[in-house]
C-alpha atoms as a PDB file:
ATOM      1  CA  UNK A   1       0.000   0.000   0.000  1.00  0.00           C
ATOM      2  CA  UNK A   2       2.810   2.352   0.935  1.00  0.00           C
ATOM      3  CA  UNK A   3       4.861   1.505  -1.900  1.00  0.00           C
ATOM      4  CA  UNK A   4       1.619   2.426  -4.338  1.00  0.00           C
ATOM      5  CA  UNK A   5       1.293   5.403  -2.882  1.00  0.00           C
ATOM      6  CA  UNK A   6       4.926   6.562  -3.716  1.00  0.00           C
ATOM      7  CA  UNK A   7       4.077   5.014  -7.061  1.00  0.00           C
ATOM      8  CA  UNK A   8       1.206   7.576  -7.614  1.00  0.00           C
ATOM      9  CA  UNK A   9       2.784  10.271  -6.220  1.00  0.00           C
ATOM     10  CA  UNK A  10       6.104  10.109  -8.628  1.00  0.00           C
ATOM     11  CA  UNK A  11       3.699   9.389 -11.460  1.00  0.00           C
ATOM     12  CA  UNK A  12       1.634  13.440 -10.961  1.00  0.00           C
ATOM     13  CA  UNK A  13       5.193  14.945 -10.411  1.00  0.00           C
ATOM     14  CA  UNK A  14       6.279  13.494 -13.818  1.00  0.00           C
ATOM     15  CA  UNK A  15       3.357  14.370 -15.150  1.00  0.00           C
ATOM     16  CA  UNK A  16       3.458  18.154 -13.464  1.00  0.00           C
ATOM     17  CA  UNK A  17       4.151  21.131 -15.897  1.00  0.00           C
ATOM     18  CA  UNK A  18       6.977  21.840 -13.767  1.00  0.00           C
ATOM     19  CA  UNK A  19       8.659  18.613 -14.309  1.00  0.00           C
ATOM     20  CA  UNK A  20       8.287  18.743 -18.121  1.00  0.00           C
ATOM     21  CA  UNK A  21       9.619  22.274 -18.122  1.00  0.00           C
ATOM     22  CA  UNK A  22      12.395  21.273 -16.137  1.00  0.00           C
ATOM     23  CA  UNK A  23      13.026  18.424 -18.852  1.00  0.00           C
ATOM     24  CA  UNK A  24      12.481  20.881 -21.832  1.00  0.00           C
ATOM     25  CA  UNK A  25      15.222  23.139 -20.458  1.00  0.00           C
ATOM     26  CA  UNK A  26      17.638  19.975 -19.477  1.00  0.00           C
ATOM     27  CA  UNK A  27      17.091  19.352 -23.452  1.00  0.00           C
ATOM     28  CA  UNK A  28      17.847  22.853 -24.406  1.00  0.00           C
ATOM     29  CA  UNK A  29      21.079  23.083 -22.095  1.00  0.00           C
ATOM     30  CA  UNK A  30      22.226  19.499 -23.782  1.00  0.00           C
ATOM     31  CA  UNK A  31      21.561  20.772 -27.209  1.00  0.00           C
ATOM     32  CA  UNK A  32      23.401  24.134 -26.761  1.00  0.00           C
ATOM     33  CA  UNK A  33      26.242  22.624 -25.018  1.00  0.00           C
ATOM     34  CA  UNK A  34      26.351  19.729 -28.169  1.00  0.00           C
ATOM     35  CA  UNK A  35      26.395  22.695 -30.345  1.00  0.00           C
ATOM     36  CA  UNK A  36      28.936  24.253 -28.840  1.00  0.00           C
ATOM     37  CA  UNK A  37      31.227  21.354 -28.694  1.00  0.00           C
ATOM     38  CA  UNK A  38      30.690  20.581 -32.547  1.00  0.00           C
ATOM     39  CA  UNK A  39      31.444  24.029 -33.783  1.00  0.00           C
ATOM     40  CA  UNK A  40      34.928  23.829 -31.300  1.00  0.00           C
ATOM     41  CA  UNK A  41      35.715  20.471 -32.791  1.00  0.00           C
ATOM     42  CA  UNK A  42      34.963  22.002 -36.161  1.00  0.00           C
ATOM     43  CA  UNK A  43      37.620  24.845 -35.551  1.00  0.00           C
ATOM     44  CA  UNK A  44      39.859  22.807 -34.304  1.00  0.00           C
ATOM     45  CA  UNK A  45      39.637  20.320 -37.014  1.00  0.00           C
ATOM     46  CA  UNK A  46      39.903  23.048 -39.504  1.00  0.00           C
ATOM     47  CA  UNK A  47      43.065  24.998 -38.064  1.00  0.00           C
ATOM     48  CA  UNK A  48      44.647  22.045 -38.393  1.00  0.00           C
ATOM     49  CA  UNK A  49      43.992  21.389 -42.399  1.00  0.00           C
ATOM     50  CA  UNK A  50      44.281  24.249 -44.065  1.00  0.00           C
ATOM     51  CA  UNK A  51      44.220  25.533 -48.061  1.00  0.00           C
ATOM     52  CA  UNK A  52      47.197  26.502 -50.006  1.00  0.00           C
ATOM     53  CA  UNK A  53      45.739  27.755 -52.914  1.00  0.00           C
ATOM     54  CA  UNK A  54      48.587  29.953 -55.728  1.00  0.00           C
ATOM     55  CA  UNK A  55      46.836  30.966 -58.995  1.00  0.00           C
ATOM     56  CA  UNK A  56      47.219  28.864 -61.805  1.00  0.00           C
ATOM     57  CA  UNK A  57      48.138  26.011 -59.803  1.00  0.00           C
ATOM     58  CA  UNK A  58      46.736  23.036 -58.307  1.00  0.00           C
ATOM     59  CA  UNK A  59      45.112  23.126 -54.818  1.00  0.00           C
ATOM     60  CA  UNK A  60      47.215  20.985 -52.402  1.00  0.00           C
ATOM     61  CA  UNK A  61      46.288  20.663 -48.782  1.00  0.00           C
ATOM     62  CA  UNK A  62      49.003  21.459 -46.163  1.00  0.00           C
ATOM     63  CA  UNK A  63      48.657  19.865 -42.413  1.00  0.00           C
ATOM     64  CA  UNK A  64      51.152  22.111 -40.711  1.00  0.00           C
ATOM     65  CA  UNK A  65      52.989  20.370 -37.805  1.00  0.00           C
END
């Protein structure tokens, strides 16, 4: 009986506004934070390879290290 009643009142805080805003806004930190951590891969990844591009020539890539 207890236990049920713990049961029922997890199950209206889940199903609370509150709790799905709080989940909605968990989403949007994870997504901005993903974001974030593409676009500084991306930078990274493209300091690293960069163009070396003369007229009238081929383009050749150059991976300075």
């Amino acid at each position: 009986m207890y236990m049920q009643n713990i049961d029922t009142k997890l199950q209206k805080k889940v199903q609370s506004k509150e709790f799905e805003e709080s989940v909605d806004q968990a989403v949007r930190s994870f997504m901005y934070e993903l974001d974030f951590m593409l676009l500084e891969e991306q930078h990274t990844t493209s300091s690293l390879n960069y163009s070396c591009i003369q007229p009238d020539a081929a383009v050749k890539w150059v991976n300075p290290d």
